[in-house]
Protein backbone atom coordinates (compact mmCIF):
# COMPACT_ATOMS: atom_id res chain seq x y z
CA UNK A 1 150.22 119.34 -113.39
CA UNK A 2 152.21 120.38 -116.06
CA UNK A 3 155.66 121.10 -113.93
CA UNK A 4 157.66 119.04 -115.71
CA UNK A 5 160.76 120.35 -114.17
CA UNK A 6 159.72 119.62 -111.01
CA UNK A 7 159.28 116.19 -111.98
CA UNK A 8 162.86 115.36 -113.62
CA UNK A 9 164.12 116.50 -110.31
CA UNK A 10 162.28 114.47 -108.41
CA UNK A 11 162.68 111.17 -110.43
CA UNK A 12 166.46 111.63 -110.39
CA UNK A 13 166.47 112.89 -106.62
CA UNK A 14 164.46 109.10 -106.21
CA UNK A 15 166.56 106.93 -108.96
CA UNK A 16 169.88 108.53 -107.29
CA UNK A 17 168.67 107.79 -103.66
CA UNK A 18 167.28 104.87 -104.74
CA UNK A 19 170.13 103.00 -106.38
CA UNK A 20 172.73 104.27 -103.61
CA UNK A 21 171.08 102.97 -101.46
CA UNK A 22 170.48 99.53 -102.59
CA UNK A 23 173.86 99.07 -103.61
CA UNK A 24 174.86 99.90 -99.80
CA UNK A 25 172.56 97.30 -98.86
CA UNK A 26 173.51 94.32 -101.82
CA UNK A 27 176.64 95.59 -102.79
CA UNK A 28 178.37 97.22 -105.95
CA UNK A 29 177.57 93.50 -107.75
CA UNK A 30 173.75 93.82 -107.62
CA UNK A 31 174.04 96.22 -110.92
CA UNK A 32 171.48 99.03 -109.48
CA UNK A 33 174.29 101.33 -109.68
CA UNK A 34 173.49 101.46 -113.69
CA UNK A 35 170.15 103.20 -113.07
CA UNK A 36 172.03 106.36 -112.46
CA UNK A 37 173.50 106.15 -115.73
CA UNK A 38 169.65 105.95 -117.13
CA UNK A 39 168.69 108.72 -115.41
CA UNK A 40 171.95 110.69 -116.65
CA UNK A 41 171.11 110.05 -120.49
CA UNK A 42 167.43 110.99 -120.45
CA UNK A 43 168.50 114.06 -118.59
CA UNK A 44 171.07 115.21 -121.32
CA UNK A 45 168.10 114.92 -124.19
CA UNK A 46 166.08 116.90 -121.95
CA UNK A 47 167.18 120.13 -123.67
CA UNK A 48 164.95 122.65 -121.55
CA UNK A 49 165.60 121.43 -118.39
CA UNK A 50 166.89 124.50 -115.73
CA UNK A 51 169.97 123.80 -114.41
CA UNK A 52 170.93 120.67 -116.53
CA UNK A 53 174.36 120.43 -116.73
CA UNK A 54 174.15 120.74 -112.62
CA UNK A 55 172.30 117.91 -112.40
CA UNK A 56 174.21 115.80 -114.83
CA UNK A 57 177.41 116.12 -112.49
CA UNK A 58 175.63 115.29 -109.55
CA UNK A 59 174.27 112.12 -110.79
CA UNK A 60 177.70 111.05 -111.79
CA UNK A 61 179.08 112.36 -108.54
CA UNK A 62 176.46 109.57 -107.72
CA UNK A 63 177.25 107.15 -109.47
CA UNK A 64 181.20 107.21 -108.37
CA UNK A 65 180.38 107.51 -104.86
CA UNK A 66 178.13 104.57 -105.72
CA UNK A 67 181.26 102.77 -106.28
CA UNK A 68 182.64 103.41 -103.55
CA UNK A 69 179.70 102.94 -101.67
CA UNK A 70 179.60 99.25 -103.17
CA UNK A 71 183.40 98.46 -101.56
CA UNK A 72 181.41 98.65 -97.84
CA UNK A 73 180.43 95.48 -96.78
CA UNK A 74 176.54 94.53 -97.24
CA UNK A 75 175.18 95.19 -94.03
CA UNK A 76 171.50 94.07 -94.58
CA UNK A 77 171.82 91.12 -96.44
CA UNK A 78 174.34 88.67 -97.96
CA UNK A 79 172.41 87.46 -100.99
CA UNK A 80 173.47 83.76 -102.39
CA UNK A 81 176.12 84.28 -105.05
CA UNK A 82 173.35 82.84 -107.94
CA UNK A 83 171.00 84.79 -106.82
CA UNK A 84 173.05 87.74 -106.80
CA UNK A 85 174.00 87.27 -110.23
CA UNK A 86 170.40 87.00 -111.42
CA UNK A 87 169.86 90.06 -109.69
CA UNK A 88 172.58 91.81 -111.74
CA UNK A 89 171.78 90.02 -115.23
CA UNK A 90 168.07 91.51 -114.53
CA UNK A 91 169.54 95.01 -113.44
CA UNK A 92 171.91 95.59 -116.19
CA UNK A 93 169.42 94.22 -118.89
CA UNK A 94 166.81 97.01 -117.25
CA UNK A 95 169.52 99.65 -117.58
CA UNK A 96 170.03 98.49 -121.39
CA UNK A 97 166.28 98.37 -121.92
CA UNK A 98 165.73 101.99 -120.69
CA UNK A 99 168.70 103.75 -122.34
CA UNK A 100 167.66 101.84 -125.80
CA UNK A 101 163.74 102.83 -125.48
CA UNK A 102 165.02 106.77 -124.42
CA UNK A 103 167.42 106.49 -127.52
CA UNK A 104 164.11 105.45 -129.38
CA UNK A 105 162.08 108.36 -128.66
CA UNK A 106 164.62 110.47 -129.16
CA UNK A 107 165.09 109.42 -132.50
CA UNK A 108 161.93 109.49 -133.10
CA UNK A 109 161.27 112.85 -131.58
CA UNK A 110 164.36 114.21 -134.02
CA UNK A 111 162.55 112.36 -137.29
CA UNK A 112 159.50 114.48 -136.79
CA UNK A 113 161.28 117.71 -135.95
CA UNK A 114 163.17 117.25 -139.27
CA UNK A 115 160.84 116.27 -141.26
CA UNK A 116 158.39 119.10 -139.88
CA UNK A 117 161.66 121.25 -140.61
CA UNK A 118 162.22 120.20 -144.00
CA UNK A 119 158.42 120.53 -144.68
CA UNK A 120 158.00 123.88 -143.75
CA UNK A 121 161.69 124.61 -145.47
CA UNK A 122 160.14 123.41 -149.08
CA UNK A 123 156.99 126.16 -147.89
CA UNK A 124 159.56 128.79 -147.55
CA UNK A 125 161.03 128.50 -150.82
CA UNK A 126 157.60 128.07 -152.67
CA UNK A 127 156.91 131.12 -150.78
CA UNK A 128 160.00 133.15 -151.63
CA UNK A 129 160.07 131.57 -155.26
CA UNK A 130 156.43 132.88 -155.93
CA UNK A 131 157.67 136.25 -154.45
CA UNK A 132 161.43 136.63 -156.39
CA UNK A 133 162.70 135.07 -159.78
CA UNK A 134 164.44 131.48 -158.64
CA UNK A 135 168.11 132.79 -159.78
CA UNK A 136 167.63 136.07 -157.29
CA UNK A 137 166.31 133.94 -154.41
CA UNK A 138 169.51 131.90 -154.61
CA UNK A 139 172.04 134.72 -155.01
CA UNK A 140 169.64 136.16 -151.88
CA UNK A 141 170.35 133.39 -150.11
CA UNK A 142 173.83 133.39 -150.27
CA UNK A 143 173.92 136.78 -148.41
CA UNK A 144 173.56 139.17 -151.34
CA UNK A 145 172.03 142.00 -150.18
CA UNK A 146 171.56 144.58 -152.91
CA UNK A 147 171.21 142.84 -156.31
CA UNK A 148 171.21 144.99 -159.10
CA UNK A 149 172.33 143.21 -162.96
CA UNK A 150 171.92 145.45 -166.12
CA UNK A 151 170.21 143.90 -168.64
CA UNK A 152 170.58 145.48 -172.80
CA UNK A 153 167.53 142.91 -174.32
CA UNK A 154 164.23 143.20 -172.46
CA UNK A 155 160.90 144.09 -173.00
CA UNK A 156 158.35 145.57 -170.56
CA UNK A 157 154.93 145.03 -170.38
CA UNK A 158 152.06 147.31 -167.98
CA UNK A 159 148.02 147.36 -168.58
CA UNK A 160 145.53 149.24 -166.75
CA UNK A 161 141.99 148.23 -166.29
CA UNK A 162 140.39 150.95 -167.70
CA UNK A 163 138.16 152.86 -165.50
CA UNK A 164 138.14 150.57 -162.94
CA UNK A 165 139.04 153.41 -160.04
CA UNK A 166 135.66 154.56 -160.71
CA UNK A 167 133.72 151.72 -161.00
CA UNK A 168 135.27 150.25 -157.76
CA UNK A 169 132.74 153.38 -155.88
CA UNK A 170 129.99 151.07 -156.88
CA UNK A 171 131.37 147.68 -155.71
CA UNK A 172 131.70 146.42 -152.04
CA UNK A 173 135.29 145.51 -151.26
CA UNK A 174 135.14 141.98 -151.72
CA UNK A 175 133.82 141.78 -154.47
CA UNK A 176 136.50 144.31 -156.04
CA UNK A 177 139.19 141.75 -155.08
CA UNK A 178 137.46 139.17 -155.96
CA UNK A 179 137.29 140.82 -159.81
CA UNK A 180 141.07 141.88 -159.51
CA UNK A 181 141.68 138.70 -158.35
CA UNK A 182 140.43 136.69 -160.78
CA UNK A 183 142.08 138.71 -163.53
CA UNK A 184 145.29 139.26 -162.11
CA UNK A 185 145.08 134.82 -161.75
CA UNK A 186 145.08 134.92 -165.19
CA UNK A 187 147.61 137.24 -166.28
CA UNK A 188 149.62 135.01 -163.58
CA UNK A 189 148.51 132.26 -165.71
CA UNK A 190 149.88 133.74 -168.85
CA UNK A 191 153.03 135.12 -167.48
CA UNK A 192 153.91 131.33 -166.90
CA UNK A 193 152.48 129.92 -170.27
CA UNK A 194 155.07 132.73 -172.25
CA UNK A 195 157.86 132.24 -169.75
CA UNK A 196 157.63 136.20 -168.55
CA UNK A 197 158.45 137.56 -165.13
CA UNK A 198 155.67 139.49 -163.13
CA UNK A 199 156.96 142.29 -161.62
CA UNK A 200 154.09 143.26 -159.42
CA UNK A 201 150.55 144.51 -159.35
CA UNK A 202 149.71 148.10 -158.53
CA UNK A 203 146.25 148.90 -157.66
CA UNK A 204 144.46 147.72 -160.95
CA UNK A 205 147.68 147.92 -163.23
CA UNK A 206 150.05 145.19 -164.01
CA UNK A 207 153.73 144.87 -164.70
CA UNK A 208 155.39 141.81 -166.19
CA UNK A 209 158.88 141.65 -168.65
CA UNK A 210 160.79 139.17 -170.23
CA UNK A 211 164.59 139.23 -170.57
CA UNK A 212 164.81 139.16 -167.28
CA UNK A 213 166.84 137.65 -164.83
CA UNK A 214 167.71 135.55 -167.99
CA UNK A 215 168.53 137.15 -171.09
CA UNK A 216 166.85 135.71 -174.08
CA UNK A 217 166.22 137.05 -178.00
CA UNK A 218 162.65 136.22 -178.31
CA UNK A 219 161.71 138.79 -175.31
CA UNK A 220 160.09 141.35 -177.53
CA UNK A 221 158.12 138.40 -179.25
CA UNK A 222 157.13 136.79 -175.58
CA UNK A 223 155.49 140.07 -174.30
CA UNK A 224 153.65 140.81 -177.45
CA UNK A 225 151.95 137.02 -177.27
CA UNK A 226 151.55 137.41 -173.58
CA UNK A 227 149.40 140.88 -174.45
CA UNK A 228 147.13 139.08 -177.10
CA UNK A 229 146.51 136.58 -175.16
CA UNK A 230 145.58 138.56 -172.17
CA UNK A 231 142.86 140.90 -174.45
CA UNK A 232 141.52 137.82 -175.31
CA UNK A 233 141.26 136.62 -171.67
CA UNK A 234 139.79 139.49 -170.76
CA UNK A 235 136.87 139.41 -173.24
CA UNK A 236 136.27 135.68 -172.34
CA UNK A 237 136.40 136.91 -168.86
CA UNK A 238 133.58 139.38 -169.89
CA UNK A 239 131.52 137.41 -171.59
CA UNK A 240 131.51 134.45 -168.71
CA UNK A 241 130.94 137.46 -165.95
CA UNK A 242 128.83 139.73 -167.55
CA UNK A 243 131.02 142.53 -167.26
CA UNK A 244 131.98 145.02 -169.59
CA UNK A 245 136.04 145.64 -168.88
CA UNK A 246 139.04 146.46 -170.98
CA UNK A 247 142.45 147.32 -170.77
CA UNK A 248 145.44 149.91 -171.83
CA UNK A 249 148.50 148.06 -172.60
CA UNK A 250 151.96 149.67 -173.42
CA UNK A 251 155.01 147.92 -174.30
CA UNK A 252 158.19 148.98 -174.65
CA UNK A 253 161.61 147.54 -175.16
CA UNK A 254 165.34 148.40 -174.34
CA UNK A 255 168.14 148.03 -171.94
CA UNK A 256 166.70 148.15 -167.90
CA UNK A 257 168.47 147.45 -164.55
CA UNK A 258 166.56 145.20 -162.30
CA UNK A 259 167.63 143.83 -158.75
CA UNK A 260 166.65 143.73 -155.13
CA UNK A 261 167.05 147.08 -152.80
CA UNK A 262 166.13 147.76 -148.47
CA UNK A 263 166.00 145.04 -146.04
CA UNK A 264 162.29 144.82 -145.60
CA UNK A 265 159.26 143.63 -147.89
CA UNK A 266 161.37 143.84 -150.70
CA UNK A 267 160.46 142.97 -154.49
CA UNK A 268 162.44 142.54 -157.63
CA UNK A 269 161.96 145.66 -159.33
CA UNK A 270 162.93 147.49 -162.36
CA UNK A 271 164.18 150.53 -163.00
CA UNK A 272 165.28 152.93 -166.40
CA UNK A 273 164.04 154.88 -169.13
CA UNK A 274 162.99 151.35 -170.72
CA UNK A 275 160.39 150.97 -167.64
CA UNK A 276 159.40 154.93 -167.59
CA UNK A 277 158.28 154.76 -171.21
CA UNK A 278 156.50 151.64 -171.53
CA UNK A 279 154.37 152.68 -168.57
CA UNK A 280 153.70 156.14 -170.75
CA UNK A 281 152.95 153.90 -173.80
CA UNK A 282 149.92 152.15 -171.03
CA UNK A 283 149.15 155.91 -169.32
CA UNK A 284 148.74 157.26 -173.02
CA UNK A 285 147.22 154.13 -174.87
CA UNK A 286 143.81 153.41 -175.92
CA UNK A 287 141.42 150.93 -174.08
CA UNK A 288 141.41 147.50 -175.87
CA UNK A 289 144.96 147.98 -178.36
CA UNK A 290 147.99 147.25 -177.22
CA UNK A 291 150.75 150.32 -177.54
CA UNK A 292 153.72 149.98 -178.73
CA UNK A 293 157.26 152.13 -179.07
CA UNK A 294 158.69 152.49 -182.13
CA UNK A 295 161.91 150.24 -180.75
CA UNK A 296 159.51 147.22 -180.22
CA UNK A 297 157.91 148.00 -183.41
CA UNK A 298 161.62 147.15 -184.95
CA UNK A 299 162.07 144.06 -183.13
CA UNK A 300 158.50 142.72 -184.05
CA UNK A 301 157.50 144.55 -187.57
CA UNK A 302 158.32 141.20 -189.79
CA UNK A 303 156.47 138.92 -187.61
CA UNK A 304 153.20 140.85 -186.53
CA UNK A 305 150.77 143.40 -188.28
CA UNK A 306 150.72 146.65 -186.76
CA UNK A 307 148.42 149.89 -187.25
CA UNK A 308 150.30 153.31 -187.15
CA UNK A 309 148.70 155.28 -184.03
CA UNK A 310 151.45 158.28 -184.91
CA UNK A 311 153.34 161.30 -182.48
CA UNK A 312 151.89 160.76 -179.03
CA UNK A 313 153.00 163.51 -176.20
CA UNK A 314 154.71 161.46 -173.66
CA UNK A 315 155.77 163.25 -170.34
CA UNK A 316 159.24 163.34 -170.47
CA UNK A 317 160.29 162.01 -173.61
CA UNK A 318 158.24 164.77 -175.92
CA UNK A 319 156.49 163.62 -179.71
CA UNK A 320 157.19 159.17 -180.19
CA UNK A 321 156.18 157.62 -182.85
CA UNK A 322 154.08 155.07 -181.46
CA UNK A 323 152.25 152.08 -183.20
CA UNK A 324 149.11 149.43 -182.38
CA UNK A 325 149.85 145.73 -182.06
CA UNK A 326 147.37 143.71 -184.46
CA UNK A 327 147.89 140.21 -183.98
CA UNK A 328 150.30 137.89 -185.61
CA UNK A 329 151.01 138.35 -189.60
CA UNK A 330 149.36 134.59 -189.93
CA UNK A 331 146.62 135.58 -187.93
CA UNK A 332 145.50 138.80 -190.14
């Protein structure tokens, strides 16, 4: 009936009676004394059990007064010495039995837990690795609980689906996430292929950067393959859905701060004038060219062909001197 309290007191109310009792009757050498002790271990792996530790010491009260009990001669029956062993080989072996096959399923019982424990560990860290970069989720667990790291070498990336906030009035809900979604899989995609970090998705724009958490010199070079590649994902995308989409990118690089701030639903997230332009070269570009500060330019000019766009009016910053990423020099 489900009360399985009720029960445990009841069998080791019985087992306690029980073995008393028979060892008042055959005497302490009949062994049924060592059912108390069986009763005793599967009561102390019976974690949940009310009142547990209460009903340990009573059945080893029991099992001393069974003792005890065992010194007063048999008054029921004086069993034949052979037979008496027997009785006590078969008791004892019983006893050994039981405490062995509770042993068993205990081990058994603490195999599964830790293997369900270790399974759904390894789903936590997926989960938190596909949320932070790997060296933040380790410093994270540790007990950091602000993380913030400077960084001098990085490049930031942001693109905007161009007019997408009013095409999404015309499209039922799922099927807007279902187009973000399938986009936003592949600049996941690409992020991994060129070794950047995604930042995070805002509405319909997204961020990613490289030189971050790990410093390396080919950051500015990473981003700008990451962008090319992602125009020309997004005109495959168009030509296999039958949509007509394209994108602003702007790219910008210098130094950034980047870390982990609150307690709740945090992200890694960047912050600096690095970050504030490069989503003003993206807010100012043009659909379909990638935008590009004139410090990127410098890191990239020998490598890759670029079309002077000229003074743009960024917010903030006044007049840059901003350029168009081509493609590779090979590839002109």
């Amino acid at each position: 009936k489900g009360r399985i309290a009720t029960a445990l007191y009841l069998a080791a109310g019985e087992v306690l009676a029980h073995a008393v009792f028979c060892v008042f009757v055959l005497g302490g050498d009949s062994g049924f004394q060592y059912y108390i002790i069986t009763v005793t271990v599967g009561l102390f792996i019976t974690q949940r059990l009310p009142g547990r530790p209460l009903l340990i010491a009573v059945m080893m009260g029991g099992l001393i007064a069974s003792y005890f009990v065992g010194q007063v001669p048999a008054l029921a029956h004086q069993l034949e010495p052979a037979l008496l062993r027997i009785v006590y080989i078969v008791n004892l072996a019983a006893t050994f039995a039981i405490v062995l096959i509770f042993m068993r399923s205990y081990s058994l019982v603490v195999h599964k837990a830790r293997a369900a424990l270790k399974k759904e560990h390894k789903k936590v860290e997926a989960l938190l690795h596909n949320i932070l970069p790997v060296p933040i989720a380790a410093r994270l667990k540790e007990g950091g609980r602000t993380i913030a790291d400077r960084f001098e070498n990085t490049t930031v990336f942001f693109c905007d689906i161009a007019d997408f906030t009013r095409m999404s009035e015309r499209l039922e809900p799922s099927q807007l996430v279902e187009v973000l979604n399938e986009i936003f899989c592949l600049f996941d995609r690409g992020t991994e292929k060129h070794g950047l970090e995604k930042i995070k998705t805002i509405g319909d724009s997204y961020m990613a950067a490289a030189g971050i958490p790990e410093e390396r010199g080919d950051h500015a070079e990473a981003v700008a393959d990451f962008a090319v590649d992602m125009l020309a994902g997004l005109e495959d995308f168009n030509r296999c859905s039958g949509w007509e989409l394209s994108m602003r990118v702007g790219i910008n690089s210098g130094p950034l701060v980047a870390g982990i701030i609150g307690e709740k639903k945090f992200i890694y997230d960047l912050w600096g004038d690095t970050v504030n332009v490069a989503s003003r070269m993206e807010s100012t570009g043009i659909p379909g060219q990638i935008q590009v500060t004139e410090s990127t330019y410098g890191l990239l000019r020998d490598r890759y062909h670029f079309r002077k766009r000229g003074l743009v009016e960024v917010k903030g910053k006044g007049p840059m001197m901003t350029y168009f990423l081509v493609a590779k020099e090979h590839e002109r």
